[in-house]
Structure formats: C-alpha cells, structure tokens
C-alpha atoms as a PDB file:
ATOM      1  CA  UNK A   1    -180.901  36.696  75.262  1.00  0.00           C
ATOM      2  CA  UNK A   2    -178.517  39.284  77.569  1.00  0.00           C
ATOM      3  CA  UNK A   3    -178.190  36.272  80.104  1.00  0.00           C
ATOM      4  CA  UNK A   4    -177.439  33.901  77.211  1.00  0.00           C
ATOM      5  CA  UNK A   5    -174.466  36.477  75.997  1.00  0.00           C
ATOM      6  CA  UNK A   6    -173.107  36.532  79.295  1.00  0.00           C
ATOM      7  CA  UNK A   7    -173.521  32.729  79.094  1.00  0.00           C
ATOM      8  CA  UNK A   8    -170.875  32.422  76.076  1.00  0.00           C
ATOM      9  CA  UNK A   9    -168.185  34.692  77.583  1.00  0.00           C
ATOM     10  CA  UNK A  10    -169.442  38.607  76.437  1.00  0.00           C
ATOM     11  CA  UNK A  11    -167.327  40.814  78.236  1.00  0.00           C
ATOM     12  CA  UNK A  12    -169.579  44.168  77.965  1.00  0.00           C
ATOM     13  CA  UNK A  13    -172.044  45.705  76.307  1.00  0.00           C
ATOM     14  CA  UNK A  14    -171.839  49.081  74.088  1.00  0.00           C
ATOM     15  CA  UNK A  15    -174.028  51.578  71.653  1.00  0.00           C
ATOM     16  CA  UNK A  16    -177.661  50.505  73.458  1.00  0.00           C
ATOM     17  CA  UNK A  17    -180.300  53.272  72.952  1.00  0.00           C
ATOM     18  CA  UNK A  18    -182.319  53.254  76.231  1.00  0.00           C
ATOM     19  CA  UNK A  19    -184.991  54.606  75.222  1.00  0.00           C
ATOM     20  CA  UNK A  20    -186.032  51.668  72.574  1.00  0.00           C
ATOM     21  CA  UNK A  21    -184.229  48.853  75.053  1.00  0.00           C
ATOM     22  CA  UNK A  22    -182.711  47.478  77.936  1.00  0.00           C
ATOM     23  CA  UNK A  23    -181.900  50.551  80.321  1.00  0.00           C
ATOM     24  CA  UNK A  24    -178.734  51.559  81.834  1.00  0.00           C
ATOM     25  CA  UNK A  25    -179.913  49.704  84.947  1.00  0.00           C
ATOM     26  CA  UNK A  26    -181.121  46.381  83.330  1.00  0.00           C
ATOM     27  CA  UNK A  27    -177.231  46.220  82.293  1.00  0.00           C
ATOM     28  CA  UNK A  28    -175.899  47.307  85.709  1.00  0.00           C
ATOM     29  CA  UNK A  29    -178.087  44.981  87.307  1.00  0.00           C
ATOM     30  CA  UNK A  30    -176.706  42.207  85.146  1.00  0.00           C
ATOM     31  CA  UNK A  31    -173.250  42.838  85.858  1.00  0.00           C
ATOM     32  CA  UNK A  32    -174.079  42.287  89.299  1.00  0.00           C
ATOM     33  CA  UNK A  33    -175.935  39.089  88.743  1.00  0.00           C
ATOM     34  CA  UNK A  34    -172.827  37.812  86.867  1.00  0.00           C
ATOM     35  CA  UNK A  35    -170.246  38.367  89.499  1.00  0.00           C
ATOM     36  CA  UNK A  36    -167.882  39.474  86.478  1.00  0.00           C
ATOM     37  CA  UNK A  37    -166.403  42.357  85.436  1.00  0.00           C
ATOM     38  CA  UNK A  38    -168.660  43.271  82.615  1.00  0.00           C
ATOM     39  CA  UNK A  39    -168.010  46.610  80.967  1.00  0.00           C
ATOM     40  CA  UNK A  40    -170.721  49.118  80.216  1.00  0.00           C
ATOM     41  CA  UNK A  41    -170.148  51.777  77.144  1.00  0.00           C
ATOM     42  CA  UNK A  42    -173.007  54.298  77.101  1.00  0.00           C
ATOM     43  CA  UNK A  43    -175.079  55.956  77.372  1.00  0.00           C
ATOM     44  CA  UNK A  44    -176.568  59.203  76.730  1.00  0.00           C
ATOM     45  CA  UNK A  45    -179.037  59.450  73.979  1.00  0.00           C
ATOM     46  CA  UNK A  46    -178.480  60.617  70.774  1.00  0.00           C
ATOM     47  CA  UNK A  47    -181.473  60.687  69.313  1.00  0.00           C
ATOM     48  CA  UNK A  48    -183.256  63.012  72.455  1.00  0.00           C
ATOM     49  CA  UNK A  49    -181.263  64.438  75.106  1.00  0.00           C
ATOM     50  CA  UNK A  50    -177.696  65.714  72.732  1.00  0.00           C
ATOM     51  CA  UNK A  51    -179.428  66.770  69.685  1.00  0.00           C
ATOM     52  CA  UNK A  52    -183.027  68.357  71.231  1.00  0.00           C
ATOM     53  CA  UNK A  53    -181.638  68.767  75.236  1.00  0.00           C
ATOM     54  CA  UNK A  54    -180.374  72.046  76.934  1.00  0.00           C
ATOM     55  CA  UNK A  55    -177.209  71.661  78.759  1.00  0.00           C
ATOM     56  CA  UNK A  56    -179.024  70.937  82.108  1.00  0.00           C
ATOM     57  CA  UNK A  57    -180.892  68.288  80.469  1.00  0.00           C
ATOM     58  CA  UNK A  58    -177.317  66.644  79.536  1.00  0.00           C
ATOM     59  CA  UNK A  59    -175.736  67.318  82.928  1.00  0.00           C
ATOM     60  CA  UNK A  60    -178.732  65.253  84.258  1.00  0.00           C
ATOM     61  CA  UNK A  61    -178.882  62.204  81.985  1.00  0.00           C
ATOM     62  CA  UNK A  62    -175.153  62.161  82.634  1.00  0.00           C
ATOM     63  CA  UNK A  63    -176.215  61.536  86.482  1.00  0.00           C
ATOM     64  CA  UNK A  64    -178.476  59.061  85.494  1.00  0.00           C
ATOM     65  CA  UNK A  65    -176.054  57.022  83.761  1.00  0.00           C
ATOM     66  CA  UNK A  66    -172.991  57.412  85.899  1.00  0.00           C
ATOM     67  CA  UNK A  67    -175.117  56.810  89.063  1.00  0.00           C
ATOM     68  CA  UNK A  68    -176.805  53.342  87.222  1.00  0.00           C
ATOM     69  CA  UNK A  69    -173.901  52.225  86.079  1.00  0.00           C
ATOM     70  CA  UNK A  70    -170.294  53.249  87.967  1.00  0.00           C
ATOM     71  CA  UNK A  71    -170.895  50.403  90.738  1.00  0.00           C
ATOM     72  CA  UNK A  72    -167.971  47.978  90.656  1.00  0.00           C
ATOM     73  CA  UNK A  73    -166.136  49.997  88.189  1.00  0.00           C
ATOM     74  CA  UNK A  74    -165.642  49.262  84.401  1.00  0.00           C
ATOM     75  CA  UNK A  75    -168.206  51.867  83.263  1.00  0.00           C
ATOM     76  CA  UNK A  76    -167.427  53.874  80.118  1.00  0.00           C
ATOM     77  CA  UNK A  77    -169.763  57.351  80.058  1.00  0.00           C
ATOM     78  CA  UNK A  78    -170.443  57.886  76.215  1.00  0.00           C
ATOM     79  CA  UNK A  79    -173.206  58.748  73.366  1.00  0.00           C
ATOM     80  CA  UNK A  80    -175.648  55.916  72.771  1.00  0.00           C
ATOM     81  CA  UNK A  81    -174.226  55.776  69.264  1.00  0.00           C
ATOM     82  CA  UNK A  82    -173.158  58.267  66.665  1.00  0.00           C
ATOM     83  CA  UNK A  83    -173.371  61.749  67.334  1.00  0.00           C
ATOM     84  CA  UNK A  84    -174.372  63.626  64.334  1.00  0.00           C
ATOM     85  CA  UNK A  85    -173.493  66.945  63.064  1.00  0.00           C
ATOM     86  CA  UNK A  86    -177.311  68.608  64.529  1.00  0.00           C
ATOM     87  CA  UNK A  87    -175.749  67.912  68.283  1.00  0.00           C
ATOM     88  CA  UNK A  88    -175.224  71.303  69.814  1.00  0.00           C
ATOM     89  CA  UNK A  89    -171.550  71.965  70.166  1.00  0.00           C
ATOM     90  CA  UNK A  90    -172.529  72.935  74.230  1.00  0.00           C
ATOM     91  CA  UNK A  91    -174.019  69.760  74.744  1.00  0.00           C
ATOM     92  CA  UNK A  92    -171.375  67.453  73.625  1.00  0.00           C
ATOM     93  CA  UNK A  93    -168.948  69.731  75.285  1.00  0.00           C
ATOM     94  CA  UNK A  94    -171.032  69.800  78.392  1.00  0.00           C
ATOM     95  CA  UNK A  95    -171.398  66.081  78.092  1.00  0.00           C
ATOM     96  CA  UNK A  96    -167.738  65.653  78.969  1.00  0.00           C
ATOM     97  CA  UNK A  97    -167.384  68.428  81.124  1.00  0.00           C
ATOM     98  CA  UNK A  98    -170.104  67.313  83.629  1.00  0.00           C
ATOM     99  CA  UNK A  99    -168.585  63.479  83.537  1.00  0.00           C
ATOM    100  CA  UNK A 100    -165.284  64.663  84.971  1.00  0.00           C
ATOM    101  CA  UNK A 101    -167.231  66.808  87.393  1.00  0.00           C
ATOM    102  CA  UNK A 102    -169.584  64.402  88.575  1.00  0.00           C
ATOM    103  CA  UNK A 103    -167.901  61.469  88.204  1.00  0.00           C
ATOM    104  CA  UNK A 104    -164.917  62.574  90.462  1.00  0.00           C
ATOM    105  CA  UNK A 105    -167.905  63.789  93.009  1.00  0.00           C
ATOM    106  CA  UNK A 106    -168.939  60.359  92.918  1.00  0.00           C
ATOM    107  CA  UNK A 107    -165.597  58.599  93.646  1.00  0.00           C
ATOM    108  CA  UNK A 108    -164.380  60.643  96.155  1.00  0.00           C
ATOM    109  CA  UNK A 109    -167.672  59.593  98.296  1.00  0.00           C
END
C-alpha cells in the first residue's frame, strides 16, 4: 500500500511506531526508490525507548533514526506519536539534546 501512496502524490510519512510496522529504513528506502523528496517525521518510540529507556538508550535510538533516515535531507527527528505524561523529563530532554549533537556530527561529515 506505501508504494500505492506514493503512487497518488503523498508527500511524507509521519507518527509510524516501528516496532508494530514499517521501520525507519523501509521508509528511507522508499524515498530513494521514488526519486522524490519524501519527508520522514519520526521516530523514536513512545511506547519503549522514552517512557521505559535510560538516557543512553535514547541517545542511541536517536542514531538509529537519524542515521536511517537523514540521506537526501527532509528528515524530521521526533516521538513516534504522543508522548505521555510517564516519559521521563531526561529522556525527552535528552531526546533533543542528542539530535542537535548528533545530527550536526553527521552533517559536517
């Protein structure tokens, strides 16, 4: 069905919980197939790593997802959905913390 969105004009993809779908990758690896600059929104979980992760768990899931996804630009690092009030303050904070870090790491080569 992803290649029959793209099909119709979809111009990105947002709020996907890896864990129970597509991964990070599947979506990367469709923006490549398309040749268009389809934007990814996502995608760290929710429902594992913020609420139940330490901080190092974060920092690496937030790896994972900008090294899957920030190929060819128009990649947005954010929860997989809702973040609920049992998400450890650190984790959210550490969230956005490590994306500045590590994404500017990864753009400067």
């Amino acid at each position: 069905i992803l290649d029959d969105l793209l099909d119709c004009g979809v111009d990105g993809f947002q709020g996907f919980q890896q864990d129970t779908g597509p991964t990070l990758e599947h979506f990367a690896n469709l923006r490549a197939r398309s040749g268009d600059k389809l934007i990814l929104w996502g995608s760290v979980s929710v429902t594992k790593t913020l609420p139940f992760g330490t901080v190092a768990d974060v920092e690496r899931e937030v790896e994972a997802c900008i090294d899957a996804a920030h190929e060819g630009g128009g990649f947005f690092l954010a929860p997989s959905s809702s973040v609920g009030p049992e998400v450890p303050d650190a984790n959210i904070l550490a969230m956005h913390r490590h994306a500045v870090e590590y994404g500017r790491r990864v753009r400067s080569g």
